[in-house]
C-alpha atoms as a PDB file:
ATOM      1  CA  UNK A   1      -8.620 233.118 -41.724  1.00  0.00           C
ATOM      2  CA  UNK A   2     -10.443 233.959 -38.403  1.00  0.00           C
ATOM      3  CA  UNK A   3      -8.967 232.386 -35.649  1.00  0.00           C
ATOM      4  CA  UNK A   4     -11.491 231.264 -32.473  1.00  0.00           C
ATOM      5  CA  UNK A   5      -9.939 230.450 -29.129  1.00  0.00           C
ATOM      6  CA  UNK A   6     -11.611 227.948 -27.616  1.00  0.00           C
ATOM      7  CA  UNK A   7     -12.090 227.220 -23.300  1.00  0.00           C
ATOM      8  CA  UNK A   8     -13.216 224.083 -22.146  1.00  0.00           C
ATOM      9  CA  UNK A   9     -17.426 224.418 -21.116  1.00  0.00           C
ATOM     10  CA  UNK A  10     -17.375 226.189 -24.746  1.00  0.00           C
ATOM     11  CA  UNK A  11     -16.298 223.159 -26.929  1.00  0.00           C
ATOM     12  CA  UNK A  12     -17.984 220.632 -24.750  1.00  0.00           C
ATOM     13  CA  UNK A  13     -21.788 222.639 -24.985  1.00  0.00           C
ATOM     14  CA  UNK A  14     -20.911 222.258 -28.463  1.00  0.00           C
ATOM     15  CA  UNK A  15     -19.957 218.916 -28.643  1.00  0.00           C
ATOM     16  CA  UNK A  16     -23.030 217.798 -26.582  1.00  0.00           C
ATOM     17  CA  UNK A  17     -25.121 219.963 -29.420  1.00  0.00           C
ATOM     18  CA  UNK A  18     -23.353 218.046 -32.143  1.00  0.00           C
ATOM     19  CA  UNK A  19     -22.202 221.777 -34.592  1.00  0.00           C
ATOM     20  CA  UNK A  20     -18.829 221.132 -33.178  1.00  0.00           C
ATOM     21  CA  UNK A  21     -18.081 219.722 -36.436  1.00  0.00           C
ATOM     22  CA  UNK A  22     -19.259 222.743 -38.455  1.00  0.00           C
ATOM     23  CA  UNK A  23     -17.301 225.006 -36.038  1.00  0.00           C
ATOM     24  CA  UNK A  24     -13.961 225.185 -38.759  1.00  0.00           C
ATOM     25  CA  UNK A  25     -16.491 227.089 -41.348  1.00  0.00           C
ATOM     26  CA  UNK A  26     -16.056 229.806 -39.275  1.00  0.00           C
ATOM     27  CA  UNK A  27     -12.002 229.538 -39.471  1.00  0.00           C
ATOM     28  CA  UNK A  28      -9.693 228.193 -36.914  1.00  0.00           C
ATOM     29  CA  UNK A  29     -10.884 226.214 -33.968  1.00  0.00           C
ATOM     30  CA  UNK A  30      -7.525 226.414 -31.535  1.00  0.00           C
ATOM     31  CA  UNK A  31      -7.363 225.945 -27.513  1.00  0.00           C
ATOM     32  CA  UNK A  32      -4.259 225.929 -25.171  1.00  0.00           C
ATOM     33  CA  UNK A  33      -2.037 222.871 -23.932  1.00  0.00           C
ATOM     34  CA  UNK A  34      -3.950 223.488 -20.479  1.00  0.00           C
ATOM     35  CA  UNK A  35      -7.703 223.508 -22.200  1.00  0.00           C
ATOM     36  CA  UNK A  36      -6.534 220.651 -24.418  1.00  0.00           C
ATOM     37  CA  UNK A  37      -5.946 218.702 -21.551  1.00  0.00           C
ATOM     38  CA  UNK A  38      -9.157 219.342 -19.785  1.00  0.00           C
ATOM     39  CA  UNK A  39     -10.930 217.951 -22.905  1.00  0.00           C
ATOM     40  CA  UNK A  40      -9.348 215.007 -22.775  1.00  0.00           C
ATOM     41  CA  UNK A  41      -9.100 214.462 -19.214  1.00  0.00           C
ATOM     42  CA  UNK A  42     -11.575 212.045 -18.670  1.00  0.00           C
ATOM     43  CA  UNK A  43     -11.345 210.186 -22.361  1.00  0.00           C
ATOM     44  CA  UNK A  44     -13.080 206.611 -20.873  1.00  0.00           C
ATOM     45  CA  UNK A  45     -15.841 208.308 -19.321  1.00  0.00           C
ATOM     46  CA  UNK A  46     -17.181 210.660 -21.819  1.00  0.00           C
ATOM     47  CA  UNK A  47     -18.009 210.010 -25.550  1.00  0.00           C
ATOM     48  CA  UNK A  48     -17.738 213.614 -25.678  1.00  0.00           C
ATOM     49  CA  UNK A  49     -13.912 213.581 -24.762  1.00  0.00           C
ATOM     50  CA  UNK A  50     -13.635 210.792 -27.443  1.00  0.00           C
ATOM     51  CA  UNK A  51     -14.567 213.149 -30.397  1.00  0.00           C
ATOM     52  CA  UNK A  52     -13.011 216.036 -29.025  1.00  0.00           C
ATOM     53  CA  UNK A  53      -9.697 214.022 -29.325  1.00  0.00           C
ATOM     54  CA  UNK A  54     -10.502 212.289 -32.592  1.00  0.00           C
ATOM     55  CA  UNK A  55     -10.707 216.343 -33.649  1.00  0.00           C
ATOM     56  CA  UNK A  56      -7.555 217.194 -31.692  1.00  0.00           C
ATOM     57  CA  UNK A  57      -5.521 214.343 -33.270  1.00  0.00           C
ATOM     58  CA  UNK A  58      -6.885 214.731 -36.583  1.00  0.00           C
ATOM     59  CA  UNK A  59      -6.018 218.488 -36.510  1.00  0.00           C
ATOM     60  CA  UNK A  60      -9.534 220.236 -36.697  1.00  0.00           C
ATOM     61  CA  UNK A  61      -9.301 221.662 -33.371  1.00  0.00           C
ATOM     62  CA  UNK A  62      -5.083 222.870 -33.248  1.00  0.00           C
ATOM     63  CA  UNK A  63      -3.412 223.235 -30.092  1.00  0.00           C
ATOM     64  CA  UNK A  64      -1.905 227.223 -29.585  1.00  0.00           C
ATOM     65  CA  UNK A  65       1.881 227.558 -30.483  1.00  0.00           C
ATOM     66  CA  UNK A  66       1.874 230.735 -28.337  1.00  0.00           C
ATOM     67  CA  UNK A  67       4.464 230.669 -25.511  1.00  0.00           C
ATOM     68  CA  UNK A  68       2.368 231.442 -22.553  1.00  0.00           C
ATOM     69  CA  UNK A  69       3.854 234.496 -20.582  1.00  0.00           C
ATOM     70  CA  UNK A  70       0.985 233.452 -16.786  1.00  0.00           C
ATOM     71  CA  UNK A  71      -0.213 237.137 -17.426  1.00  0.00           C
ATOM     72  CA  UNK A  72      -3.248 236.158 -15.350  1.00  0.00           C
ATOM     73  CA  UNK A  73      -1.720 235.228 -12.221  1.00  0.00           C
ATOM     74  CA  UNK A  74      -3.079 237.439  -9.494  1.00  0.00           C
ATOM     75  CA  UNK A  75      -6.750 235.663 -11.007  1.00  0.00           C
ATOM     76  CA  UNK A  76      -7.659 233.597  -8.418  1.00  0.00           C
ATOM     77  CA  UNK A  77     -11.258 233.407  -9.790  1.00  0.00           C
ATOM     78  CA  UNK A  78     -10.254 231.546 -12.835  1.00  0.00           C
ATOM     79  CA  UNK A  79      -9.247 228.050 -13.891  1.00  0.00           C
ATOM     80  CA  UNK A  80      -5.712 228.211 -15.900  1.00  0.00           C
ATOM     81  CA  UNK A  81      -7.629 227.144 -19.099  1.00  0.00           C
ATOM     82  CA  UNK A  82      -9.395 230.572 -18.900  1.00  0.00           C
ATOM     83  CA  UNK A  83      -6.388 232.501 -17.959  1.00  0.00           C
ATOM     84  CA  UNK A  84      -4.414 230.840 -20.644  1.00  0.00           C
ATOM     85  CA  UNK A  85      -7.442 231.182 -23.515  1.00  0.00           C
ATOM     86  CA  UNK A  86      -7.999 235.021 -22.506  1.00  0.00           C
ATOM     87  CA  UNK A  87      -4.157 235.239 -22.714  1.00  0.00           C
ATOM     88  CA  UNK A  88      -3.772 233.928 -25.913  1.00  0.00           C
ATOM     89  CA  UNK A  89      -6.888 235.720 -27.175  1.00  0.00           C
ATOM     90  CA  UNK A  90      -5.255 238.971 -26.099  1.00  0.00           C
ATOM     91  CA  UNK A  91      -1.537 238.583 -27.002  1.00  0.00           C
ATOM     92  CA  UNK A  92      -2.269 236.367 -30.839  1.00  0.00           C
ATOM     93  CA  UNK A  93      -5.432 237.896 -32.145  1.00  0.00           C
ATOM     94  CA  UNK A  94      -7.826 235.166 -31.600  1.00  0.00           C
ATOM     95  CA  UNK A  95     -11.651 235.512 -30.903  1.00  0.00           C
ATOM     96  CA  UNK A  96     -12.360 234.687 -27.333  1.00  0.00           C
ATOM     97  CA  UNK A  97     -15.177 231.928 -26.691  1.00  0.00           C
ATOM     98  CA  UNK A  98     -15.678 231.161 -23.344  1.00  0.00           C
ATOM     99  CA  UNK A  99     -19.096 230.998 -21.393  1.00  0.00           C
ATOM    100  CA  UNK A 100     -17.655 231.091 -17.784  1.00  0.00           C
ATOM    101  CA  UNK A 101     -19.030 234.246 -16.412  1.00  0.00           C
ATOM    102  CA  UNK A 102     -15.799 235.223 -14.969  1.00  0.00           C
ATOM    103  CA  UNK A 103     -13.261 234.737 -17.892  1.00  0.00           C
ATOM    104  CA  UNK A 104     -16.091 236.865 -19.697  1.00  0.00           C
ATOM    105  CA  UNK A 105     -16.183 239.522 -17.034  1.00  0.00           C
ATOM    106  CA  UNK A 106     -12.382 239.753 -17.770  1.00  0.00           C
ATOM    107  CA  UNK A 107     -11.972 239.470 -21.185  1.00  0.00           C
ATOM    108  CA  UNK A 108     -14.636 242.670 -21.278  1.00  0.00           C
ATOM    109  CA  UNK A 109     -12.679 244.974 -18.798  1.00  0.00           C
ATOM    110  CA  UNK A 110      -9.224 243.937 -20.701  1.00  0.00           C
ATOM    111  CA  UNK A 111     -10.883 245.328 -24.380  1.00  0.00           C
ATOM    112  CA  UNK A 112     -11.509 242.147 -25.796  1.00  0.00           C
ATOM    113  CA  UNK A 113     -14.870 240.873 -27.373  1.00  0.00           C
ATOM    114  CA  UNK A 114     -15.612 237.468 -26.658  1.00  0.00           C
ATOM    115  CA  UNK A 115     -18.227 235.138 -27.431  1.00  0.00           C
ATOM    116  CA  UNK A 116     -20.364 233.187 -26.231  1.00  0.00           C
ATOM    117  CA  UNK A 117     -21.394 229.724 -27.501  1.00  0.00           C
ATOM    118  CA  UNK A 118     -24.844 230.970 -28.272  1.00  0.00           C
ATOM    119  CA  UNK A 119     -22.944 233.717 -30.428  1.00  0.00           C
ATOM    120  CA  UNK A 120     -21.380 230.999 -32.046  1.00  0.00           C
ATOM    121  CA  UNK A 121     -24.611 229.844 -33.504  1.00  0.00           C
ATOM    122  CA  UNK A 122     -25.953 233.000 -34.544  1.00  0.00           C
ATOM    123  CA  UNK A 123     -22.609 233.101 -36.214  1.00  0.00           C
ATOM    124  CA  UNK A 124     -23.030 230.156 -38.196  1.00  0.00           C
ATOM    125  CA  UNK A 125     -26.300 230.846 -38.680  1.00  0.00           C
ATOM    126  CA  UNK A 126     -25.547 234.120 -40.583  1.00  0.00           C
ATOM    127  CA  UNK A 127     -22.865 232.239 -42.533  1.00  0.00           C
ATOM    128  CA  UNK A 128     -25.484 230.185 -43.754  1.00  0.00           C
ATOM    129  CA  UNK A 129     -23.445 226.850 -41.994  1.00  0.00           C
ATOM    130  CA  UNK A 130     -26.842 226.060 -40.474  1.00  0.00           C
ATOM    131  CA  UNK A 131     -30.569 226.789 -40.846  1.00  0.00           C
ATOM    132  CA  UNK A 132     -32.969 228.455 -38.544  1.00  0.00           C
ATOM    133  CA  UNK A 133     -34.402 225.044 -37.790  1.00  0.00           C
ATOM    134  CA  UNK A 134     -31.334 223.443 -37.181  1.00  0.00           C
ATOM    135  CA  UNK A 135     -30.669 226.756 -34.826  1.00  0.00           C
ATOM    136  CA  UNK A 136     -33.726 226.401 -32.779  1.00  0.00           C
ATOM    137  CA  UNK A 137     -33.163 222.557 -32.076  1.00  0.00           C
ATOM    138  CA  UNK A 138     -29.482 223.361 -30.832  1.00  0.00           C
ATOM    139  CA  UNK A 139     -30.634 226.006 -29.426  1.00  0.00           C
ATOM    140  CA  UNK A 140     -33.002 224.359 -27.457  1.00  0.00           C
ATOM    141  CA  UNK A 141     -30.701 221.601 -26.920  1.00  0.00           C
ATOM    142  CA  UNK A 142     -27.851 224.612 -25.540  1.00  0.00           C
ATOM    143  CA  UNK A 143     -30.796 226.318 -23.278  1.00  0.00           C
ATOM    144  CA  UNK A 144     -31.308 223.087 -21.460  1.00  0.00           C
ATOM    145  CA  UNK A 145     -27.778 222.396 -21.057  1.00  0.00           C
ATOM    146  CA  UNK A 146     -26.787 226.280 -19.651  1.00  0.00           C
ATOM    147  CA  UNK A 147     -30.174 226.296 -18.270  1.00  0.00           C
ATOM    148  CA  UNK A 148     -30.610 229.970 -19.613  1.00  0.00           C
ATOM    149  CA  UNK A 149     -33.363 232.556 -18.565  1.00  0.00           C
ATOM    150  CA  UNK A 150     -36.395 232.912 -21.123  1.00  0.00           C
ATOM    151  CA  UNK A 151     -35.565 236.385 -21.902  1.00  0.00           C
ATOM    152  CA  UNK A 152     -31.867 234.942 -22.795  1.00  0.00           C
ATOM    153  CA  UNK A 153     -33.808 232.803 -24.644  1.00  0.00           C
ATOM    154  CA  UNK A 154     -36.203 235.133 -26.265  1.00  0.00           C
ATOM    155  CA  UNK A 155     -33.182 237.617 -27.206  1.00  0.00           C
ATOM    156  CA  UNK A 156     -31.493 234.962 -29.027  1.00  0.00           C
ATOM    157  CA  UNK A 157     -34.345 233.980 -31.128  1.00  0.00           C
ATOM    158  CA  UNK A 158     -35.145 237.525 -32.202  1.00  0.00           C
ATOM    159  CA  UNK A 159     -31.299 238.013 -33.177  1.00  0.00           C
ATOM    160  CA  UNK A 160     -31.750 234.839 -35.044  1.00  0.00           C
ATOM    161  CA  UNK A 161     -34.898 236.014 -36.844  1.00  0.00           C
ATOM    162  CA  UNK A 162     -33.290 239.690 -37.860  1.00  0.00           C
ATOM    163  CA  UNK A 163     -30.201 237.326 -39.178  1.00  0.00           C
ATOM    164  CA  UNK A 164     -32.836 235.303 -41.384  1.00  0.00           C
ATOM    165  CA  UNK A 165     -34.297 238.090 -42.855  1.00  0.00           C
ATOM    166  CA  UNK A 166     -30.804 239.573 -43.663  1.00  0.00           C
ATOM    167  CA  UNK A 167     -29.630 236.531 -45.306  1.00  0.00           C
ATOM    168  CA  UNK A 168     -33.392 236.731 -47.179  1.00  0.00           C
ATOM    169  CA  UNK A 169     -33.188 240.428 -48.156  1.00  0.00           C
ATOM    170  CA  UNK A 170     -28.975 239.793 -49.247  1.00  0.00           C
ATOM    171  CA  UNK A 171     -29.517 236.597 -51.150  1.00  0.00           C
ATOM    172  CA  UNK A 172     -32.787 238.199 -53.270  1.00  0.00           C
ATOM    173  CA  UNK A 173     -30.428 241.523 -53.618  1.00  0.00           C
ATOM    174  CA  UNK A 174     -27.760 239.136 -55.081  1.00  0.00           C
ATOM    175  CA  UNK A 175     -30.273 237.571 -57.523  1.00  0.00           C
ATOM    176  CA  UNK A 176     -31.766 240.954 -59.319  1.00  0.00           C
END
């Protein structure tokens, strides 16, 4: 099973999008001691902190067993959730998700291949988790949040239509 390695802004934009939930289809939704922590930070103030620990506590989204080595030390750009969710990413195998600029800059130059949380939805999208309507309302919803650029925008929505008429062409294929 495909394991995901989740930072902080990631699991909140998706939270906030509500497809948080749907997030395990894709396999294994894991974050760090230090990321798990920022979720839950400020539990009486945000109903999104709430569900993230319902999901924490229930097991859907599994704290990391991997004994953190600070590889990321001289990265004074970073948070310690990033440095710990690129470390983990790099040193267990996980997929990277992160949309801090920096931690993505870095995961990039160390050979990893992160995503983004707009990746994520493509990626559920081609799994079939969601429809192309539910992917343009969170989209829309994600694009207000991260207050992305139109052609951001636009270059999502054409990956999303080339995925729909994959999933077309591959699901008539499978038919004949």
């Amino acid at each position: 099973m495909t394991k995901f390695i989740f930072d902080a802004c990631s699991l909140i934009y998706l939270t906030k999008i509500n497809l948080k939930e749907k997030l395990t289809k894709l396999g294994e939704v894991i974050v760090s001691q230090t990321v798990k922590n920022e979720l839950i930070e400020e539990i009486d103030q945000f109903e999104d902190a709430k569900i993230l620990n319902r999901n924490i506590e229930n097991k859907k989204i599994k704290e990391s067993s991997y004994k953190l080595k600070n590889i990321f030390t001289t990265s004074k750009n970073l948070g310690q959730g990033e440095k710990d969710t690129i470390e983990i990413s790099l040193k267990d195998g996980c997929i990277l998700v992160t949309d801090d600029h920096k931690a993505l800059n870095l995961a990039l130059s160390i050979g990893l291949k992160p995503k983004t949380s707009e990746v994520i939805l493509l990626d559920l999208l081609k799994k079939s988790v969601i429809d192309y309507e539910s992917f343009t309302k969170s989209f829309d919803e994600l694009a207000l949040i991260k207050v992305l650029k139109p052609e951001v925008v636009k270059f999502f929505y054409k990956k999303a239509k080339e995925i729909i008429k994959n999933n077309i062409k591959n699901s008539t294929e499978e038919i004949k």
